[in-house]
PDB file of N, CA and C in Angstrom:
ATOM      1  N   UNK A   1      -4.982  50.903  69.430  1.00  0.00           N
ATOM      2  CA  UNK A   1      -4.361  49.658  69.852  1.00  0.00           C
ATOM      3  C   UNK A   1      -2.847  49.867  69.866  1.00  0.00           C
ATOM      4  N   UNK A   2      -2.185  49.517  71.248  1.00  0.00           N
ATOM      5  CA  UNK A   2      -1.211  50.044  71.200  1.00  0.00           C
ATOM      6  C   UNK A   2       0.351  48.425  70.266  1.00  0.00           C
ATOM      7  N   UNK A   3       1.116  49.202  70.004  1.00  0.00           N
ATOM      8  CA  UNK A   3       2.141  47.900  69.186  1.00  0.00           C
ATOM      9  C   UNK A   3       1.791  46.310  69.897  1.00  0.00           C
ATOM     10  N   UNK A   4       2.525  46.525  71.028  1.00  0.00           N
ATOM     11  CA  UNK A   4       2.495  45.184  71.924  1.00  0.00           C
ATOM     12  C   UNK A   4       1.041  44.442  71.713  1.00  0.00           C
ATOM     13  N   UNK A   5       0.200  45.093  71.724  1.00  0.00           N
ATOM     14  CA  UNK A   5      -1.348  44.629  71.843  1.00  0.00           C
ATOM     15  C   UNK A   5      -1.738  44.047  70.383  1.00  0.00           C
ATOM     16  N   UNK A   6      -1.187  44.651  69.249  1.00  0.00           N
ATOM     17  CA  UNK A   6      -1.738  44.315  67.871  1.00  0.00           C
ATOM     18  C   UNK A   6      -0.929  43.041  67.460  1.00  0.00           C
ATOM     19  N   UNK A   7       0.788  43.178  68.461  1.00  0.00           N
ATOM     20  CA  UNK A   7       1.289  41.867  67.679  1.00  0.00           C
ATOM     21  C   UNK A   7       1.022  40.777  68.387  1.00  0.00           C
ATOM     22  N   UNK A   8       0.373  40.817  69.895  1.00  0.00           N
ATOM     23  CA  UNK A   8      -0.362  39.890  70.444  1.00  0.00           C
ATOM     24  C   UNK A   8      -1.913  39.006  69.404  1.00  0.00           C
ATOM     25  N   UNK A   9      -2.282  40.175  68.968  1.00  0.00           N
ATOM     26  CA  UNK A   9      -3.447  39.561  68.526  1.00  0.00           C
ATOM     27  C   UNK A   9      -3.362  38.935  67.052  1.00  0.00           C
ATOM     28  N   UNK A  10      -2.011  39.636  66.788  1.00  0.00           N
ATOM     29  CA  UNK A  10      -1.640  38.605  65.466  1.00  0.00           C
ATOM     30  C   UNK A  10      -0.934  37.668  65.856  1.00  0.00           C
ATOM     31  N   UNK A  11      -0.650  36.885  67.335  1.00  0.00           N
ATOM     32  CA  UNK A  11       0.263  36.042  66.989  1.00  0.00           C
ATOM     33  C   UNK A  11      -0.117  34.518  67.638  1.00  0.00           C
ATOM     34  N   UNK A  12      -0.218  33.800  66.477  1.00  0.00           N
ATOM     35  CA  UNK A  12      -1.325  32.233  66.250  1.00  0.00           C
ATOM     36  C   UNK A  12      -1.242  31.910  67.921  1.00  0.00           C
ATOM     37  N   UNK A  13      -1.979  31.483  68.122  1.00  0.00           N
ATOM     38  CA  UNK A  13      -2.665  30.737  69.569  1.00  0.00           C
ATOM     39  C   UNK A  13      -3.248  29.349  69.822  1.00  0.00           C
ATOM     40  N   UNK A  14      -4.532  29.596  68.411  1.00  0.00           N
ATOM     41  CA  UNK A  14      -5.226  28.578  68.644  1.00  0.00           C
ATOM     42  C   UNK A  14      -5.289  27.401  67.482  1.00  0.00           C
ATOM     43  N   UNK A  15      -5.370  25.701  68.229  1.00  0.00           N
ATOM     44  CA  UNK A  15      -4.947  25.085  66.835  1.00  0.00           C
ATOM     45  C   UNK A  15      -6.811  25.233  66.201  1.00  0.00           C
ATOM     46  N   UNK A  16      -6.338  24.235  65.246  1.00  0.00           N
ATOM     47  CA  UNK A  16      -7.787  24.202  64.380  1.00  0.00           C
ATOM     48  C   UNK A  16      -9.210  23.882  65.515  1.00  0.00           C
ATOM     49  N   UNK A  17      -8.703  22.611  66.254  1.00  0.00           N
ATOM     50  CA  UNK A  17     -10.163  22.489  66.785  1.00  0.00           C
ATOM     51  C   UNK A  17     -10.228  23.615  67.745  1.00  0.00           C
ATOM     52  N   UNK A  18      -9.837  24.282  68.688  1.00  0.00           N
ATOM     53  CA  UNK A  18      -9.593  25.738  69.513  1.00  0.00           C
ATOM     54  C   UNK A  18     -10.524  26.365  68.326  1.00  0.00           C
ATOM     55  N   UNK A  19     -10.139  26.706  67.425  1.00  0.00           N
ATOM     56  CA  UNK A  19     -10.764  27.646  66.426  1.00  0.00           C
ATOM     57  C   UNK A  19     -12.142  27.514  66.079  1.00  0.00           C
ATOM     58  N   UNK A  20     -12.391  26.121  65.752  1.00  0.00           N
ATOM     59  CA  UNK A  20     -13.670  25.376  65.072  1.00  0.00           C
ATOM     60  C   UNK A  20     -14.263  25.642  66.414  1.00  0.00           C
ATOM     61  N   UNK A  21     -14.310  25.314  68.028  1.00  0.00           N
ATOM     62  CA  UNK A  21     -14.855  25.069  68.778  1.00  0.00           C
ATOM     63  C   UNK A  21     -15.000  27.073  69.247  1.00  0.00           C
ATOM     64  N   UNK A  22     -14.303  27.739  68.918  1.00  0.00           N
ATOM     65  CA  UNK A  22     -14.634  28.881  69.307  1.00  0.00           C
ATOM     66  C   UNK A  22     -15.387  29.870  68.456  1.00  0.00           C
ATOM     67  N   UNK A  23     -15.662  29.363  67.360  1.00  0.00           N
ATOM     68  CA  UNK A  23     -16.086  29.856  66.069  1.00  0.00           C
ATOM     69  C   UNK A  23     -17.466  29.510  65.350  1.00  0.00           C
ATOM     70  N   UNK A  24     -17.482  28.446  66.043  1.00  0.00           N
ATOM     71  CA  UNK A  24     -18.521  27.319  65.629  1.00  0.00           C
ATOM     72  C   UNK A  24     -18.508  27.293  63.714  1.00  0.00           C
ATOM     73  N   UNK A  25     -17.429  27.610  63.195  1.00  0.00           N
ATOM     74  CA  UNK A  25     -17.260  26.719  61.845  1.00  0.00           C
ATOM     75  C   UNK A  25     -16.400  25.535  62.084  1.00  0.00           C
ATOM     76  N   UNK A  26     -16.596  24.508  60.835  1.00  0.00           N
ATOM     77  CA  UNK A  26     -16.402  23.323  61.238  1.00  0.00           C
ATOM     78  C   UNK A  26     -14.392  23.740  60.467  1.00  0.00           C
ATOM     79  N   UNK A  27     -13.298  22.554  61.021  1.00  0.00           N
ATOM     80  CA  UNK A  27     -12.127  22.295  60.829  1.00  0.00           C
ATOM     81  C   UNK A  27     -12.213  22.336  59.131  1.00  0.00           C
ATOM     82  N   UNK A  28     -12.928  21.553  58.461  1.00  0.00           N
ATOM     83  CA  UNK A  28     -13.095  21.541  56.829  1.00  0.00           C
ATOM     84  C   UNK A  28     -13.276  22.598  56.362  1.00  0.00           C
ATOM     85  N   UNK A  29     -13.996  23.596  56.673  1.00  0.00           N
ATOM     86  CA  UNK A  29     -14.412  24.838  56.514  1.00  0.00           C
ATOM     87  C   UNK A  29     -13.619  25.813  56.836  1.00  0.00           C
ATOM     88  N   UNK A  30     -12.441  25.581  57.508  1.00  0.00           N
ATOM     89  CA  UNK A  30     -11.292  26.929  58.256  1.00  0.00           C
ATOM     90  C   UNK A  30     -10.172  26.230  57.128  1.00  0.00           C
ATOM     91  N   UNK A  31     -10.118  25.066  57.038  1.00  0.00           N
ATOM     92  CA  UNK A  31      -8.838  24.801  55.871  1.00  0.00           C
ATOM     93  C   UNK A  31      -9.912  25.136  54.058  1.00  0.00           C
ATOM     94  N   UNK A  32     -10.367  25.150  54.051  1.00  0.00           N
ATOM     95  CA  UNK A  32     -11.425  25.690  52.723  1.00  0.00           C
ATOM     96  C   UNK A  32     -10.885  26.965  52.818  1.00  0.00           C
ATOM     97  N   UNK A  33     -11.582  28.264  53.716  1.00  0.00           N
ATOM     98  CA  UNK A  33     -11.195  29.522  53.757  1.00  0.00           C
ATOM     99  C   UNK A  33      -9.624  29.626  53.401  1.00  0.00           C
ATOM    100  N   UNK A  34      -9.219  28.793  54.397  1.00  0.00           N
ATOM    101  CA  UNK A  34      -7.232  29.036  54.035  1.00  0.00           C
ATOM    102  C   UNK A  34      -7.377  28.780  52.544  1.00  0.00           C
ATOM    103  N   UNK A  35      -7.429  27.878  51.839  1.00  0.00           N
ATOM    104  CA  UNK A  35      -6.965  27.586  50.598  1.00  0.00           C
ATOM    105  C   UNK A  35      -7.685  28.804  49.176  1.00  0.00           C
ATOM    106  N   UNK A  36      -9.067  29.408  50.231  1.00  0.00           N
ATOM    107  CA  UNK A  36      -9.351  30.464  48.983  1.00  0.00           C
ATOM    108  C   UNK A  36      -8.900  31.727  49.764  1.00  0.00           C
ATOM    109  N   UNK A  37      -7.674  31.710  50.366  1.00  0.00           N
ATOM    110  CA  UNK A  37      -6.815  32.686  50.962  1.00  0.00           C
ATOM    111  C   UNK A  37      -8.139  33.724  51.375  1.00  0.00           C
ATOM    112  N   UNK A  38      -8.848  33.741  52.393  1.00  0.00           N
ATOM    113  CA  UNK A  38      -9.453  34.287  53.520  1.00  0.00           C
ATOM    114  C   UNK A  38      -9.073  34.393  54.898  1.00  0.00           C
ATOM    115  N   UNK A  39      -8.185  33.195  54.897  1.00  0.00           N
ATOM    116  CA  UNK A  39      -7.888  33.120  56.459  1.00  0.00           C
ATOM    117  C   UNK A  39      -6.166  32.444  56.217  1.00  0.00           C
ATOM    118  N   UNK A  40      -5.012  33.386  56.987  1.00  0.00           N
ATOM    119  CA  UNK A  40      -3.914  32.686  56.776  1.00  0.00           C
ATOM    120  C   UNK A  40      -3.212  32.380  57.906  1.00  0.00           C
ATOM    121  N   UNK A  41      -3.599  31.841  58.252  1.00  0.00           N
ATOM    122  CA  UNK A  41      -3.234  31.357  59.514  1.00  0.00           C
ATOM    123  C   UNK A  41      -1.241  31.130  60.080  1.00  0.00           C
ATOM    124  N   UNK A  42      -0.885  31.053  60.656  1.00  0.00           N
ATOM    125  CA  UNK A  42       0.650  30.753  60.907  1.00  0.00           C
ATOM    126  C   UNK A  42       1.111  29.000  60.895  1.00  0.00           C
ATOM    127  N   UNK A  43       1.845  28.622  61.103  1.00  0.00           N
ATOM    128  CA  UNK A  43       2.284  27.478  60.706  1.00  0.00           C
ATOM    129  C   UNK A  43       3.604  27.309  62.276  1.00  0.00           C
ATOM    130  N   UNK A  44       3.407  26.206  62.554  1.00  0.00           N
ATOM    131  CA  UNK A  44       4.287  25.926  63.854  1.00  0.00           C
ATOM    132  C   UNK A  44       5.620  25.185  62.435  1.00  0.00           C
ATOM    133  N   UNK A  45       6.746  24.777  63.404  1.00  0.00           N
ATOM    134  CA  UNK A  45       8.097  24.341  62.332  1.00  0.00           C
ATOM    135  C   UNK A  45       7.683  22.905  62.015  1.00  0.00           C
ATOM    136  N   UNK A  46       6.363  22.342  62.756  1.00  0.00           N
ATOM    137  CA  UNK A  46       6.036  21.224  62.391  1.00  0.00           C
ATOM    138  C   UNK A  46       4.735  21.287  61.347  1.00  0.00           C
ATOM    139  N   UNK A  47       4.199  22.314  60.539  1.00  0.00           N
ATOM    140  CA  UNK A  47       3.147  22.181  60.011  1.00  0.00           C
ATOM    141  C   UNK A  47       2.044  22.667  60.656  1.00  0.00           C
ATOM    142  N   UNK A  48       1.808  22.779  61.896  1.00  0.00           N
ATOM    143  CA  UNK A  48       0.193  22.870  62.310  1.00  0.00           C
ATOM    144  C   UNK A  48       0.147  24.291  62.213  1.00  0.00           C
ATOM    145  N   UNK A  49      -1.458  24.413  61.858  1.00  0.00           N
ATOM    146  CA  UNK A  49      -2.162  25.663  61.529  1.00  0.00           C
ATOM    147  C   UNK A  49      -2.017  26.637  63.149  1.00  0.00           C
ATOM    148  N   UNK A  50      -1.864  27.548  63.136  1.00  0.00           N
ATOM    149  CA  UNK A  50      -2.473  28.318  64.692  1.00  0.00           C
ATOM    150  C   UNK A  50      -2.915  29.907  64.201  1.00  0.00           C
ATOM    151  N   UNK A  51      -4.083  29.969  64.758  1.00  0.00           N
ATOM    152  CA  UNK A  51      -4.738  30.826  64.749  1.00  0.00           C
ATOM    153  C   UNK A  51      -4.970  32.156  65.769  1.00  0.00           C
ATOM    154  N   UNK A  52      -4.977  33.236  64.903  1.00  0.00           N
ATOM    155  CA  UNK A  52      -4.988  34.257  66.071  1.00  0.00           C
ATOM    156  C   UNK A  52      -5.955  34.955  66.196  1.00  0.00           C
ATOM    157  N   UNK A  53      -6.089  35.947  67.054  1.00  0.00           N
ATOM    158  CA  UNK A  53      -6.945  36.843  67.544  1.00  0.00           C
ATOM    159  C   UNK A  53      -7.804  37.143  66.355  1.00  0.00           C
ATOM    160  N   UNK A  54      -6.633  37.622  65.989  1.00  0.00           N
ATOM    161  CA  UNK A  54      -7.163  38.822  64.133  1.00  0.00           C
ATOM    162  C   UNK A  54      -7.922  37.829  63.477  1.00  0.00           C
ATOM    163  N   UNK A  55      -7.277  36.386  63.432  1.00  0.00           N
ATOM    164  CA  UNK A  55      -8.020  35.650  62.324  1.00  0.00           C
ATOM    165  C   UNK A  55      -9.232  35.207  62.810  1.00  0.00           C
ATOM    166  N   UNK A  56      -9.708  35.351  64.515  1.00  0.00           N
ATOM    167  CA  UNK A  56     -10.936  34.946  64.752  1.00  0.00           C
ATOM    168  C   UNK A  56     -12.054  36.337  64.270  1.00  0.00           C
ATOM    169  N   UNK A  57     -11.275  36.947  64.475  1.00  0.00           N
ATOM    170  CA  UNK A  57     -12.443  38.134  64.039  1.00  0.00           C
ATOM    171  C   UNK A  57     -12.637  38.547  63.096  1.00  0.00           C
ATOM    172  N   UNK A  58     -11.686  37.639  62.049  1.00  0.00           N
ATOM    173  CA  UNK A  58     -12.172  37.850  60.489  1.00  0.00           C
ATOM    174  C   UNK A  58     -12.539  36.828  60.567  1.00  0.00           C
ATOM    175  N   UNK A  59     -12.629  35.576  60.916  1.00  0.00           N
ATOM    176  CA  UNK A  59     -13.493  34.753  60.661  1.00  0.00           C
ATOM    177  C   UNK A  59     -14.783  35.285  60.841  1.00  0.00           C
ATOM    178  N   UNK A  60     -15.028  36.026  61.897  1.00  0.00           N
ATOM    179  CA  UNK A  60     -16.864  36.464  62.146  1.00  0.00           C
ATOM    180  C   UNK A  60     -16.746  37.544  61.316  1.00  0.00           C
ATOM    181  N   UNK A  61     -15.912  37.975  60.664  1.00  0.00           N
ATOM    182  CA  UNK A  61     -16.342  38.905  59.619  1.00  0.00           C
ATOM    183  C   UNK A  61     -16.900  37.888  58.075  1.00  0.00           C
ATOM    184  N   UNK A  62     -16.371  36.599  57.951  1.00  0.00           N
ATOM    185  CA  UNK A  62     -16.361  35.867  56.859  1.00  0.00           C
ATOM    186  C   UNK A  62     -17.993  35.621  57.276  1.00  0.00           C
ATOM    187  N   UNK A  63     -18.237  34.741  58.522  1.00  0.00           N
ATOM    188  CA  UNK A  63     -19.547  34.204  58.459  1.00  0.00           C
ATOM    189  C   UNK A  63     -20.755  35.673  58.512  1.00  0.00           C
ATOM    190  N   UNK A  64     -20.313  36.665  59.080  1.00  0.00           N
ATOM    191  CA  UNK A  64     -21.474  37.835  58.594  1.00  0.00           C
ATOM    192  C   UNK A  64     -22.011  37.906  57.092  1.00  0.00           C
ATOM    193  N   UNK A  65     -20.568  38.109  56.197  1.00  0.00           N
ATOM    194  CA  UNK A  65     -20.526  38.119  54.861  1.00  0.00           C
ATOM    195  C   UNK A  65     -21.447  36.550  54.359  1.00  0.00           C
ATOM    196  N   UNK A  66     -21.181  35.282  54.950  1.00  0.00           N
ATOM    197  CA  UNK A  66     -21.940  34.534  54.152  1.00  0.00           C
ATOM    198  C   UNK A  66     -23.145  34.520  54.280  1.00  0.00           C
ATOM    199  N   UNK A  67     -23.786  34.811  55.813  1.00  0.00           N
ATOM    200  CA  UNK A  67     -25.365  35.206  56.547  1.00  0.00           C
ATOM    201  C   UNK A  67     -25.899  36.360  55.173  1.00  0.00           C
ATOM    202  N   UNK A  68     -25.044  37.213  54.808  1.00  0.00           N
ATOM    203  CA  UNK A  68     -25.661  38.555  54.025  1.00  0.00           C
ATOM    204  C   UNK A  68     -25.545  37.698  52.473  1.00  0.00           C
ATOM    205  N   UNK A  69     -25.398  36.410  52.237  1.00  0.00           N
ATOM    206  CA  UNK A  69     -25.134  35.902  51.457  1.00  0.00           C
ATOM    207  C   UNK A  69     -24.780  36.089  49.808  1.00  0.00           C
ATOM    208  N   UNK A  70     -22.994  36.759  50.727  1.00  0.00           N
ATOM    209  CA  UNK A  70     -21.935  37.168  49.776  1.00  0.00           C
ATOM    210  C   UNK A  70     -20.923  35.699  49.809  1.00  0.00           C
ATOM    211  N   UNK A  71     -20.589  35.537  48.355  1.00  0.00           N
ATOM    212  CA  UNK A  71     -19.969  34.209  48.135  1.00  0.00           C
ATOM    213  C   UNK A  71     -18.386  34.630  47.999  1.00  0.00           C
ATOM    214  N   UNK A  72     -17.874  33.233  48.543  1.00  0.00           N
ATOM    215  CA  UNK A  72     -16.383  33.286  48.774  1.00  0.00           C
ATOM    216  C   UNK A  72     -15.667  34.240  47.589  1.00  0.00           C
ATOM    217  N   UNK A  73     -15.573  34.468  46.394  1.00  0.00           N
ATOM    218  CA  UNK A  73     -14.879  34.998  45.581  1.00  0.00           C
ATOM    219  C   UNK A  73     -14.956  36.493  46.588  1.00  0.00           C
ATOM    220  N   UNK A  74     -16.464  37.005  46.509  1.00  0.00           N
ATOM    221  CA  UNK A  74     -16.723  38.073  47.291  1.00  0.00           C
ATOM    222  C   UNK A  74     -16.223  38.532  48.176  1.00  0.00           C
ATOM    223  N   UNK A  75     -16.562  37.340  49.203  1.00  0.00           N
ATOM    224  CA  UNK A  75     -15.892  37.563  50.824  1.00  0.00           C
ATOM    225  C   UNK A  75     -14.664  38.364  50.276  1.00  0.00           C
ATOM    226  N   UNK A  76     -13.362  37.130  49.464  1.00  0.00           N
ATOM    227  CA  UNK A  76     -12.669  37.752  49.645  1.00  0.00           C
ATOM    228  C   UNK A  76     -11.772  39.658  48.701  1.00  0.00           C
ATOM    229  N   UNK A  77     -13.007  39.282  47.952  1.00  0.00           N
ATOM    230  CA  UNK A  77     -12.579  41.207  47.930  1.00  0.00           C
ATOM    231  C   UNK A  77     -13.037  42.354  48.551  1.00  0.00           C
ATOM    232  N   UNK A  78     -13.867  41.921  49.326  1.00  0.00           N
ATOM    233  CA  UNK A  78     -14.650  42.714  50.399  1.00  0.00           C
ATOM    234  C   UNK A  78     -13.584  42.448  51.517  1.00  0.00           C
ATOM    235  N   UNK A  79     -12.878  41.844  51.673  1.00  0.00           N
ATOM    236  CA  UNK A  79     -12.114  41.827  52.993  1.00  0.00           C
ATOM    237  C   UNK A  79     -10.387  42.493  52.157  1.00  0.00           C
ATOM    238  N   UNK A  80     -10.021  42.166  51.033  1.00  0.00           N
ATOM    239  CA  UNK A  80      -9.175  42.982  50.688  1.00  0.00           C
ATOM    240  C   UNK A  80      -9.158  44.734  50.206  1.00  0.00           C
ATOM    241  N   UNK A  81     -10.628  44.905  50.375  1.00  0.00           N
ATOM    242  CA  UNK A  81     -10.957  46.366  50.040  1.00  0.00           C
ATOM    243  C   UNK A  81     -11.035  47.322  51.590  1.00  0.00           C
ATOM    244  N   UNK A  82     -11.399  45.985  52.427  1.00  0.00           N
ATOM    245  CA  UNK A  82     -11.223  46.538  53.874  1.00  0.00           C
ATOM    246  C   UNK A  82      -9.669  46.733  54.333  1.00  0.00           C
ATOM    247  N   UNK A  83      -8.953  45.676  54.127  1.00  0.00           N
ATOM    248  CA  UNK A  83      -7.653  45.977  54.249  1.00  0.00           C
ATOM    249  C   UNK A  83      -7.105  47.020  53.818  1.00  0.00           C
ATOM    250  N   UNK A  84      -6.975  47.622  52.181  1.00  0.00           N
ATOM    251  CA  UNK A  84      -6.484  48.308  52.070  1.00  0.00           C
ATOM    252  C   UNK A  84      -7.408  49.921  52.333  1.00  0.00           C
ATOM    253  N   UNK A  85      -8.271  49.755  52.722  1.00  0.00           N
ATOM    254  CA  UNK A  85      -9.219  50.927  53.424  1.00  0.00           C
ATOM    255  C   UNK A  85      -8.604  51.323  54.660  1.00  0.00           C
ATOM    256  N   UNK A  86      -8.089  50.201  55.127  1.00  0.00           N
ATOM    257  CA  UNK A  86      -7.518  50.596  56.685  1.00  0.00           C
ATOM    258  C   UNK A  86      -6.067  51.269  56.689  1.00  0.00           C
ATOM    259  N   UNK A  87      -5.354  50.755  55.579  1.00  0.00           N
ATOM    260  CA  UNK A  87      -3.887  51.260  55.613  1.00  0.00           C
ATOM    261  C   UNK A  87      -3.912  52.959  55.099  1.00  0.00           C
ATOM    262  N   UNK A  88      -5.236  52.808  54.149  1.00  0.00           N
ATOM    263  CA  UNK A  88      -5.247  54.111  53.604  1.00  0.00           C
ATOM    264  C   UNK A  88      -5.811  55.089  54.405  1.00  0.00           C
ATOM    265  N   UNK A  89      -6.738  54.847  55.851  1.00  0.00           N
ATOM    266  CA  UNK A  89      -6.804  55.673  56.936  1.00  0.00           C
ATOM    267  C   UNK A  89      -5.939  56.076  57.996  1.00  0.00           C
ATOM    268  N   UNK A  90      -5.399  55.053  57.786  1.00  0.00           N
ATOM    269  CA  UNK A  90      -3.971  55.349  59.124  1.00  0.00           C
ATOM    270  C   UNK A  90      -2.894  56.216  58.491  1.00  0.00           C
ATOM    271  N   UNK A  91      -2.858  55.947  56.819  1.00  0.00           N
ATOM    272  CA  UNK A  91      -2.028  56.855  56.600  1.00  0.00           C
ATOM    273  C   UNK A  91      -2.488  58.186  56.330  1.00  0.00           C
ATOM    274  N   UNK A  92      -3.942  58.104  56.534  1.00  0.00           N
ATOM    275  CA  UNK A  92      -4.087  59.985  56.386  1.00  0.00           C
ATOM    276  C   UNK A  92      -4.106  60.167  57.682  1.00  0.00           C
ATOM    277  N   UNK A  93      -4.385  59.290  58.746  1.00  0.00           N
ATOM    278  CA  UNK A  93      -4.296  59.895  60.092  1.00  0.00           C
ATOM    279  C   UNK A  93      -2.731  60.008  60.486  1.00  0.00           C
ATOM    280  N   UNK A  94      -1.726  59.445  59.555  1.00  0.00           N
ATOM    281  CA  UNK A  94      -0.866  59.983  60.065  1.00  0.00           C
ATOM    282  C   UNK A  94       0.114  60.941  59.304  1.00  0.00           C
ATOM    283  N   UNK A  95      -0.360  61.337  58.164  1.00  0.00           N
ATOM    284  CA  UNK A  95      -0.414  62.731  57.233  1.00  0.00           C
ATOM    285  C   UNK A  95      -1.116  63.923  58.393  1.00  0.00           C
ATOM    286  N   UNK A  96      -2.171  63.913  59.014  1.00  0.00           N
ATOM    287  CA  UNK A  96      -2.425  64.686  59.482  1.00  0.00           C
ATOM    288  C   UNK A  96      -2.279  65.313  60.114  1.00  0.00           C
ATOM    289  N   UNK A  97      -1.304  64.268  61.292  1.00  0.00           N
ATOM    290  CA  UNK A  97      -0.369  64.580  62.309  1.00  0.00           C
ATOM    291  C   UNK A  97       0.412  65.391  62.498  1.00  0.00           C
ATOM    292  N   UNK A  98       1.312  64.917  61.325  1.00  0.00           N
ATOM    293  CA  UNK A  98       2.364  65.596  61.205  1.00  0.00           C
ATOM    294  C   UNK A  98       2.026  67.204  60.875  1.00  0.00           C
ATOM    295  N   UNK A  99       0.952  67.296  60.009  1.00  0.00           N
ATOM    296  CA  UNK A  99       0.539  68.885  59.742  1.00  0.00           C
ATOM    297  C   UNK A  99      -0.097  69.205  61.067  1.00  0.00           C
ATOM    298  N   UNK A 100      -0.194  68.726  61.493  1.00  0.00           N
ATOM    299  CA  UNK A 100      -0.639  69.896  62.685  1.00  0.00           C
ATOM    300  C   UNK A 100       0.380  69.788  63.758  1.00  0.00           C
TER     301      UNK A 100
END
């Protein structure tokens, strides 16, 4: 994924109902996730939530996790073990680089 493309998909789009209606979780349920820090959505200078790319596809990473019925505490260390899984691959892929 090239720069331009990743800060596109991090950068908020959609408000709550956009989200709820593309997600099919309900508005109560996307401010729930926010508050047990799963989903952090951006903030306009007036308050409103907007949602991005990234956060829709961790959202379908959240509802997989609850289908396999892993509970919110869970979700969220399973999604912080993924995070830092990912930083720790990019940085050997880019350790590797450089050696060769």
């Amino acid at each position: 994924m090239t720069s331009e493309s990743q800060t596109r998909a991090l950068r908020g789009v959609y408000g709550i109902s956009v989200m709820s209606e593309l997600s099919g979780v309900g508005p109560q349920t996307l401010r729930l996730y926010e508050r047990r820090g799963l989903l952090t959505p951006t903030r306009t200078d007036g308050g409103t939530r907007r949602y991005s790319e990234a956060d829709l596809d961790t959202l379908g990473r959240i509802t997989a996790l609850i289908d396999d019925g892993v509970n919110l505490v869970g979700i969220r260390l399973i999604l912080s073990l993924e995070a830092e899984n990912a930083v720790l691959a990019a940085r050997i892929s880019q350790l590797t680089a450089e050696n060769d």
